[in-house]
Protein backbone atom coordinates (compact mmCIF):
# COMPACT_ATOMS: atom_id res chain seq x y z
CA UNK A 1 113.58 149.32 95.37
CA UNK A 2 116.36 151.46 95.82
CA UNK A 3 120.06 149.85 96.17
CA UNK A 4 120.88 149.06 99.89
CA UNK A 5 123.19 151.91 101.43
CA UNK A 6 126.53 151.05 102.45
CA UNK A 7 128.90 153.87 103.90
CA UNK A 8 132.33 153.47 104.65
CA UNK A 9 133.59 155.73 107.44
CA UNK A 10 137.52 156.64 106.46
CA UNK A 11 139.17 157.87 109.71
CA UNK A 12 142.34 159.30 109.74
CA UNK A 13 145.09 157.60 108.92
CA UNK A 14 143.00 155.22 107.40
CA UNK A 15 144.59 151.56 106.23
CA UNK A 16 144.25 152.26 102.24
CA UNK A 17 143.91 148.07 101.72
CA UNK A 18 140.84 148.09 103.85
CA UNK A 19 139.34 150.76 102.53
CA UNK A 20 138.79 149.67 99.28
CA UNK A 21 137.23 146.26 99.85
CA UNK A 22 134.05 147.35 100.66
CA UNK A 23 133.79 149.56 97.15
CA UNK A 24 134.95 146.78 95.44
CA UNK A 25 132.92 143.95 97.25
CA UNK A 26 129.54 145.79 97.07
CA UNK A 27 130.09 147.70 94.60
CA UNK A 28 130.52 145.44 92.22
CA UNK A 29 127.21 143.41 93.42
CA UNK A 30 124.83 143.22 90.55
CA UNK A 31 120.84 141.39 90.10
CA UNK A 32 120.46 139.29 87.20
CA UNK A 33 119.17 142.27 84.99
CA UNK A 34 122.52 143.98 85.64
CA UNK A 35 121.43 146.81 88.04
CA UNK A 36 123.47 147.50 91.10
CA UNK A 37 122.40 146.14 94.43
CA UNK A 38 124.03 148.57 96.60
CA UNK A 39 125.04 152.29 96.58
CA UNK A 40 128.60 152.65 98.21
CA UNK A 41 129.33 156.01 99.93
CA UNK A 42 132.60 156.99 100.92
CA UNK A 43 132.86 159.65 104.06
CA UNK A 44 134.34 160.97 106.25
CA UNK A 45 134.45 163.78 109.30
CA UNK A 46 136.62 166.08 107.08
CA UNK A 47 136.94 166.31 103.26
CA UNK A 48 140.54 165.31 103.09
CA UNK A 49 141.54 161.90 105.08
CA UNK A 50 145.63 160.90 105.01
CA UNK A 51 145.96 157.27 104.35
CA UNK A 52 148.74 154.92 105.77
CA UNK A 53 149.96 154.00 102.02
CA UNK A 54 151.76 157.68 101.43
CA UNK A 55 148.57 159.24 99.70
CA UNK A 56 145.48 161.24 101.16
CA UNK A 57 141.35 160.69 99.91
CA UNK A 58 139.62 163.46 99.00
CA UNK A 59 136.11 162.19 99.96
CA UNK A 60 132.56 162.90 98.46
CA UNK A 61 130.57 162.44 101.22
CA UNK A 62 130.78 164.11 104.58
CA UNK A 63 129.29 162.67 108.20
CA UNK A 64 125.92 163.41 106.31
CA UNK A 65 126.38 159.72 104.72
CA UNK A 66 125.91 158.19 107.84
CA UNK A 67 122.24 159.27 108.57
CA UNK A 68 121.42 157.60 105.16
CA UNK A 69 123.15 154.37 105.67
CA UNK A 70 121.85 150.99 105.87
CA UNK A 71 124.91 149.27 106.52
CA UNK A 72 127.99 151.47 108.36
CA UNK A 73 131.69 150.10 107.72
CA UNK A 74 134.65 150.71 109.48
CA UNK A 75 137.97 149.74 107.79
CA UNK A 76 141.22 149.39 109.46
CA UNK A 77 142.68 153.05 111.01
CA UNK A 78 145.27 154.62 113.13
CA UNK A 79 143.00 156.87 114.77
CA UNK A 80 144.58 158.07 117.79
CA UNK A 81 142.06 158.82 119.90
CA UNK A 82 140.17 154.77 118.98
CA UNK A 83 143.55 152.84 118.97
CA UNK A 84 145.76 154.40 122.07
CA UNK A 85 143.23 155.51 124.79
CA UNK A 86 139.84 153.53 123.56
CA UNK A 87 137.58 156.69 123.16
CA UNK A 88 136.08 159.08 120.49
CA UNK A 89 135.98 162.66 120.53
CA UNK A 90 132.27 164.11 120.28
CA UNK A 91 132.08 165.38 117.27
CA UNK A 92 132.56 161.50 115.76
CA UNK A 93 130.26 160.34 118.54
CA UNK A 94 127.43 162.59 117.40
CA UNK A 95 127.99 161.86 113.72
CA UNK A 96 127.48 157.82 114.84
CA UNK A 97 124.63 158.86 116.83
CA UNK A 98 122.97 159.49 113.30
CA UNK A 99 122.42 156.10 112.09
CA UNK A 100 119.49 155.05 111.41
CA UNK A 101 118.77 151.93 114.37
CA UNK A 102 117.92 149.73 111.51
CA UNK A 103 121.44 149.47 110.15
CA UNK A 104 124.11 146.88 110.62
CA UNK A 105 127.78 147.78 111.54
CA UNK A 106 130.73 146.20 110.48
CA UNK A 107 134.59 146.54 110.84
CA UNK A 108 137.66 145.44 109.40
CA UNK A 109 140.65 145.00 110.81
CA UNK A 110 141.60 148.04 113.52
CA UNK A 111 138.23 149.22 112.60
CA UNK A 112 136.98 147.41 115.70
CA UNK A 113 138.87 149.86 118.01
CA UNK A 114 136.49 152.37 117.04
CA UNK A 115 133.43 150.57 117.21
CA UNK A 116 134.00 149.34 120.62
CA UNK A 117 135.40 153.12 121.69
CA UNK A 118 131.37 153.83 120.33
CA UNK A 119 130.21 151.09 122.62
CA UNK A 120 128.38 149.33 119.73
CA UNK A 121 130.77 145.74 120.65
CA UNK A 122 130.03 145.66 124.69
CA UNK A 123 129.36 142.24 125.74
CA UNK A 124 129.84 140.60 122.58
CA UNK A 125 132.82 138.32 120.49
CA UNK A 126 134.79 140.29 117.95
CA UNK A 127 137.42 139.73 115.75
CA UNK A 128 140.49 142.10 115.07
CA UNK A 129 144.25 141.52 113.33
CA UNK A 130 145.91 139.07 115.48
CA UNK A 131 148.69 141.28 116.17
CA UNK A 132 146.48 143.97 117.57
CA UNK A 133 144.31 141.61 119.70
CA UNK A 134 145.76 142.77 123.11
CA UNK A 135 145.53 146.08 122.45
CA UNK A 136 141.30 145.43 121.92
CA UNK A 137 141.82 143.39 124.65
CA UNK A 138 143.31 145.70 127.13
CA UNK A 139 141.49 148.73 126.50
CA UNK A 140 138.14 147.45 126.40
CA UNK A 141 138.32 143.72 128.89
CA UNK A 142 135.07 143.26 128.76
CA UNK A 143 135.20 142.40 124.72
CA UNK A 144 135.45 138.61 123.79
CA UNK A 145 138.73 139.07 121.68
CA UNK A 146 138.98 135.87 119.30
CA UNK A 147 142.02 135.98 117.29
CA UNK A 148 142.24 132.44 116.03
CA UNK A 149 139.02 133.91 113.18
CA UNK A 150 138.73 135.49 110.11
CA UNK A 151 135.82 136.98 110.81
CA UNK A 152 132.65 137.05 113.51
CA UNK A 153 129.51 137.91 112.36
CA UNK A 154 127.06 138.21 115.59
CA UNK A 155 123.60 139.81 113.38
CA UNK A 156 123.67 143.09 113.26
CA UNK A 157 127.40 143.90 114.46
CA UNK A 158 130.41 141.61 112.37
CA UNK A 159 133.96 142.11 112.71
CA UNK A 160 136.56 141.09 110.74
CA UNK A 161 140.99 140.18 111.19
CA UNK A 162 143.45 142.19 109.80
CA UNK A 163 143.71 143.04 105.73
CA UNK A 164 142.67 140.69 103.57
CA UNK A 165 140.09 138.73 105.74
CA UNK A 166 137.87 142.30 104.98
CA UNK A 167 137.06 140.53 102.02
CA UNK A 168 136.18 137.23 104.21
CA UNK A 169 133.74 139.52 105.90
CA UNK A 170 132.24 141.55 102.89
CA UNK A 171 132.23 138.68 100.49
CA UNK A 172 130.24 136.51 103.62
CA UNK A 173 127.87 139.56 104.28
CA UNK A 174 126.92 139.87 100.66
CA UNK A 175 126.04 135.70 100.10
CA UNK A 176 123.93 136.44 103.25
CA UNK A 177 122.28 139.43 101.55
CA UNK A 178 121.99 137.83 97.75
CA UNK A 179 123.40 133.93 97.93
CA UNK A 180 126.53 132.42 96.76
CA UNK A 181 125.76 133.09 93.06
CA UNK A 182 125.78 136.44 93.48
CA UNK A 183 129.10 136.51 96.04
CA UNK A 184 130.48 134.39 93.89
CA UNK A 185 130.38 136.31 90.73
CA UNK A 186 131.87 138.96 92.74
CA UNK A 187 134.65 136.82 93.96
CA UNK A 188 135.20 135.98 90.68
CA UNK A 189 135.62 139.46 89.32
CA UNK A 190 137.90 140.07 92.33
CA UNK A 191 139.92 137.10 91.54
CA UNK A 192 139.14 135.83 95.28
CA UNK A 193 138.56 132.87 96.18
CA UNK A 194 134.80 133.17 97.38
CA UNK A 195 135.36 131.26 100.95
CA UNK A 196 138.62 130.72 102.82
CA UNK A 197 139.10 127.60 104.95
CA UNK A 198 140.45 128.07 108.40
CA UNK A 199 140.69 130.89 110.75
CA UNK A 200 143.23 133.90 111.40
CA UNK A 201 145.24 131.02 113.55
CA UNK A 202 146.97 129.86 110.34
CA UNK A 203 148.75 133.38 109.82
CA UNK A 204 149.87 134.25 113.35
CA UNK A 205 153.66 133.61 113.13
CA UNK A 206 154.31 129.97 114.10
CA UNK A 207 157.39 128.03 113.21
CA UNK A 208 157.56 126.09 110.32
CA UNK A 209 156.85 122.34 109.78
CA UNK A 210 160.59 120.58 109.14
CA UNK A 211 161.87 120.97 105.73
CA UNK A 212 160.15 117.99 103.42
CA UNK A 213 157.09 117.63 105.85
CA UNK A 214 154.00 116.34 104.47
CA UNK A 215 150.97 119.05 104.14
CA UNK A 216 147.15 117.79 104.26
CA UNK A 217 145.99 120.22 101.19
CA UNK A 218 146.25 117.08 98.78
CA UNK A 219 143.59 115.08 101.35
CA UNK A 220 141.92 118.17 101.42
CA UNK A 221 141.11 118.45 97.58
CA UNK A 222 140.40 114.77 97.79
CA UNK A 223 138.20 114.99 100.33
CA UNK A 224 135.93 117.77 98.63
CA UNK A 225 135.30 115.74 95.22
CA UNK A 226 133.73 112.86 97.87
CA UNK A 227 132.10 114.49 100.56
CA UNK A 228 129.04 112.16 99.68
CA UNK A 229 130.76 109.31 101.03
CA UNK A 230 131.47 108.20 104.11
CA UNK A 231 134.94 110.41 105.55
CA UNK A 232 135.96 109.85 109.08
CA UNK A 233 139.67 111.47 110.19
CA UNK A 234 140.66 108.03 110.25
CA UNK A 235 140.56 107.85 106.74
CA UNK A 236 141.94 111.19 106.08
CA UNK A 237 144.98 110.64 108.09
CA UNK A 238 145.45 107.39 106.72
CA UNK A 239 145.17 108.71 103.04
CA UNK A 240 147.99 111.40 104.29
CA UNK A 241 149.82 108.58 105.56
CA UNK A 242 149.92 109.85 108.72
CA UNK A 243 148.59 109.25 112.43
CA UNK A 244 145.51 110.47 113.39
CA UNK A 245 147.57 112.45 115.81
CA UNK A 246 150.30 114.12 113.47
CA UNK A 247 147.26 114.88 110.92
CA UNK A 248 144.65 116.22 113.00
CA UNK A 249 148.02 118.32 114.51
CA UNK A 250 149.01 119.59 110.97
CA UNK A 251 145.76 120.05 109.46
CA UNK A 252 145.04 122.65 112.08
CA UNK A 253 148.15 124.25 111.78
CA UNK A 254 147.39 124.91 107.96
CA UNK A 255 144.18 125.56 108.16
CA UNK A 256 143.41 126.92 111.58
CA UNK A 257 140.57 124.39 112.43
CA UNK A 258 139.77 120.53 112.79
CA UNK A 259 139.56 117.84 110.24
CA UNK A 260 136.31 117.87 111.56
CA UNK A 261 134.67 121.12 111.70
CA UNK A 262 136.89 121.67 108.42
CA UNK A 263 134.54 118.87 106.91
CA UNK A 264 131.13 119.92 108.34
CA UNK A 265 131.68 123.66 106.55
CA UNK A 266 132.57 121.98 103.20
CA UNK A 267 129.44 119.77 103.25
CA UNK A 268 127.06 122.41 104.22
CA UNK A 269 128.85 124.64 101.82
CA UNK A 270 127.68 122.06 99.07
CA UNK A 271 124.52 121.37 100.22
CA UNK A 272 124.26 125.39 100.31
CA UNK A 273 124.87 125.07 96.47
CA UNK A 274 122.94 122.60 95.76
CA UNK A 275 119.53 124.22 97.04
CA UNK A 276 120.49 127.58 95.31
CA UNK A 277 120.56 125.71 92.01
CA UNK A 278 118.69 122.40 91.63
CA UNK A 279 115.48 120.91 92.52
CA UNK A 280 116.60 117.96 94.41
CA UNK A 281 114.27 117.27 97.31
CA UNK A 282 116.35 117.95 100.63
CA UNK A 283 116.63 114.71 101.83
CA UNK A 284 118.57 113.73 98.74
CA UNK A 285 120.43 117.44 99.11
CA UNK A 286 121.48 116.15 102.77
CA UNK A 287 122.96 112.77 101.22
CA UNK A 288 124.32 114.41 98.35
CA UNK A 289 126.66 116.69 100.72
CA UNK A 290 126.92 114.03 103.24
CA UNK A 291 124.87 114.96 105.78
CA UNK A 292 123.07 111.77 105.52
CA UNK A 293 119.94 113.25 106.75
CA UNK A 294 117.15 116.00 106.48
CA UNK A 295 117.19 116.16 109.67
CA UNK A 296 120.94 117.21 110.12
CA UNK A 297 121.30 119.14 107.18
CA UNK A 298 118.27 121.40 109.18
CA UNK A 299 120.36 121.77 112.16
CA UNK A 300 124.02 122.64 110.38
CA UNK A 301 121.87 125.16 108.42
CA UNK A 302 120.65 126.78 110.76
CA UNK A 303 123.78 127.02 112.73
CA UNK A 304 125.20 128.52 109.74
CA UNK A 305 123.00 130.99 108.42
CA UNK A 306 119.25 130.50 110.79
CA UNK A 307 117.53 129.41 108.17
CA UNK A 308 115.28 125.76 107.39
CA UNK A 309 116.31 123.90 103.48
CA UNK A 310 113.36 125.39 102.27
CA UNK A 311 113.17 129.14 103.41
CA UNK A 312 117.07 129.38 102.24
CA UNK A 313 115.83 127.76 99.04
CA UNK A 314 113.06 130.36 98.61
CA UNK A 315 115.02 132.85 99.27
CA UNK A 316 118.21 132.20 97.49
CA UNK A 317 116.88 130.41 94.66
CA UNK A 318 118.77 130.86 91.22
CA UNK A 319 117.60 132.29 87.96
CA UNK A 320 116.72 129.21 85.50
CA UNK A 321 118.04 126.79 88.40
């Protein structure tokens, strides 16, 4: 089979950070016998693209790129005619008009501008940098702005905050394409961490906690070497020596969700884990993540990813698991 197609459209002046993620992320991607599993093009509408980082690309791949793509990526740009008036000019319109109706469109950062100046975000929740959230917002209202995420994926479209939450995105997409073993080794060569807890909401400029506050990362780290056993926030606040109030309060504040939610993505995470590599019946998959139950650990997986224990298991499975 030949390596799935991803092409990264650089538009002038594109964000230089964002624009390597996706060569790095994907490009990097390997099957167990070492051959790549996708073929990263670089392109552009003109040969020579300025950056914002005081250098210019001088591309190999033209518009052409995009007619062959199976995936289409949109880093972070200042494009002028996408980020002050929320439209394209036609010769950039055409060249989008290429892809192929089968492929799956992505942005990071300001990327977004330009995907919803191509109409290809109408009606749906996106994700931008949290400092250039209004501006989505106000040129294209009927967009479902969220800036308290690092990322949205909605299918086929998946957009992604500012920066460094384009590896959020990428390193997400590809454990959807290949599993965690494979996004992890990737992560690893990156020197990533392979998941981020939280959302966006714990970088937007807040003030900081008094001088000599408590944090909840210890209870944190605690709480993911026992998430077999019974954890309430209750328990977690107590073990921060804190109200429920003043914990639930900070741990959103550091990591941009609830005790809560926090907890549910950690135990699916390991349950996740644990039917990539062993050959523990799912009931005992469920209880070994904390899930307590087949049953649940069927509905939080298919919240997260749409599919049942098994058909993630077949599909996912690890060599010599």
């Amino acid at each position: 089979m030949r390596p799935h197609v991803v092409a990264v459209l650089a538009l002038p002046e594109v964000v230089g950070f964002d624009l390597q993620i996706p060569p790095q992320v994907f490009g990097t991607a390997e099957d167990a016998s070492g051959r790549p599993l996708y073929d990263v093009r670089v392109c552009g509408l003109s040969e020579r693209v300025p950056s914002t980082a005081g250098f210019s690309l001088l591309l190999e791949h033209g518009p052409e790129a995009l007619a062959a793509a199976d995936t289409v990526i949109v880093p972070g740009t200042h494009y002028v005619p996408a980020r002050r008036d929320g439209v394209l000019p036609d010769d950039l319109l055409a060249a989008l008009d290429t892809v192929p109706a089968h492929a799956r469109w992505l942005s990071i950062c300001t990327g977004a501008f330009v995907l919803a100046a191509a109409g290809r975000l109408d009606g749906r929740r996106v994700a931008t940098h949290w400092a250039r959230a209004a501006d989505l917002r106000r040129l294209h209202p009927h967009l479902d702005v969220d800036e308290s995420v690092l990322f949205v994926d909605d299918g086929d479209v998946a957009t992604s905050a500012g920066l460094a939450a384009g590896l959020d995105l990428c390193l997400h997409v590809l454990r959807g394409d290949h599993g965690a073993e494979v996004a992890n080794a990737v992560a690893r060569h990156l020197v990533v961490a392979p998941w981020r807890d939280g959302g966006q909401a714990q970088f937007i400029d807040h003030p900081l906690p008094p001088a000599g506050a408590g944090t909840t990362g210890a209870v944190r780290a605690w709480a993911v070497e026992h998430l077999d056993e019974d954890i309430d926030v209750a328990g977690l606040a107590a073990r921060a020596s804190m109200s429920v109030r003043t914990f639930t309060r900070r741990f959103r504040a550091e990591t941009g969700t609830s005790p809560h939610a926090w907890l549910v993505a950690q135990r699916v995470a390991r349950a996740r884990r644990l039917l990539e590599g062993s050959d523990l019946p799912v009931d005992r998959v469920a209880t070994a993540a904390g899930l307590g139950t087949a049953a649940s650990l069927r509905a939080h997986l298919a919240d997260e990813v749409g599919l049942s224990p098994l058909a993630y298991r077949r599909r996912f499975r690890r060599e010599g698991a």
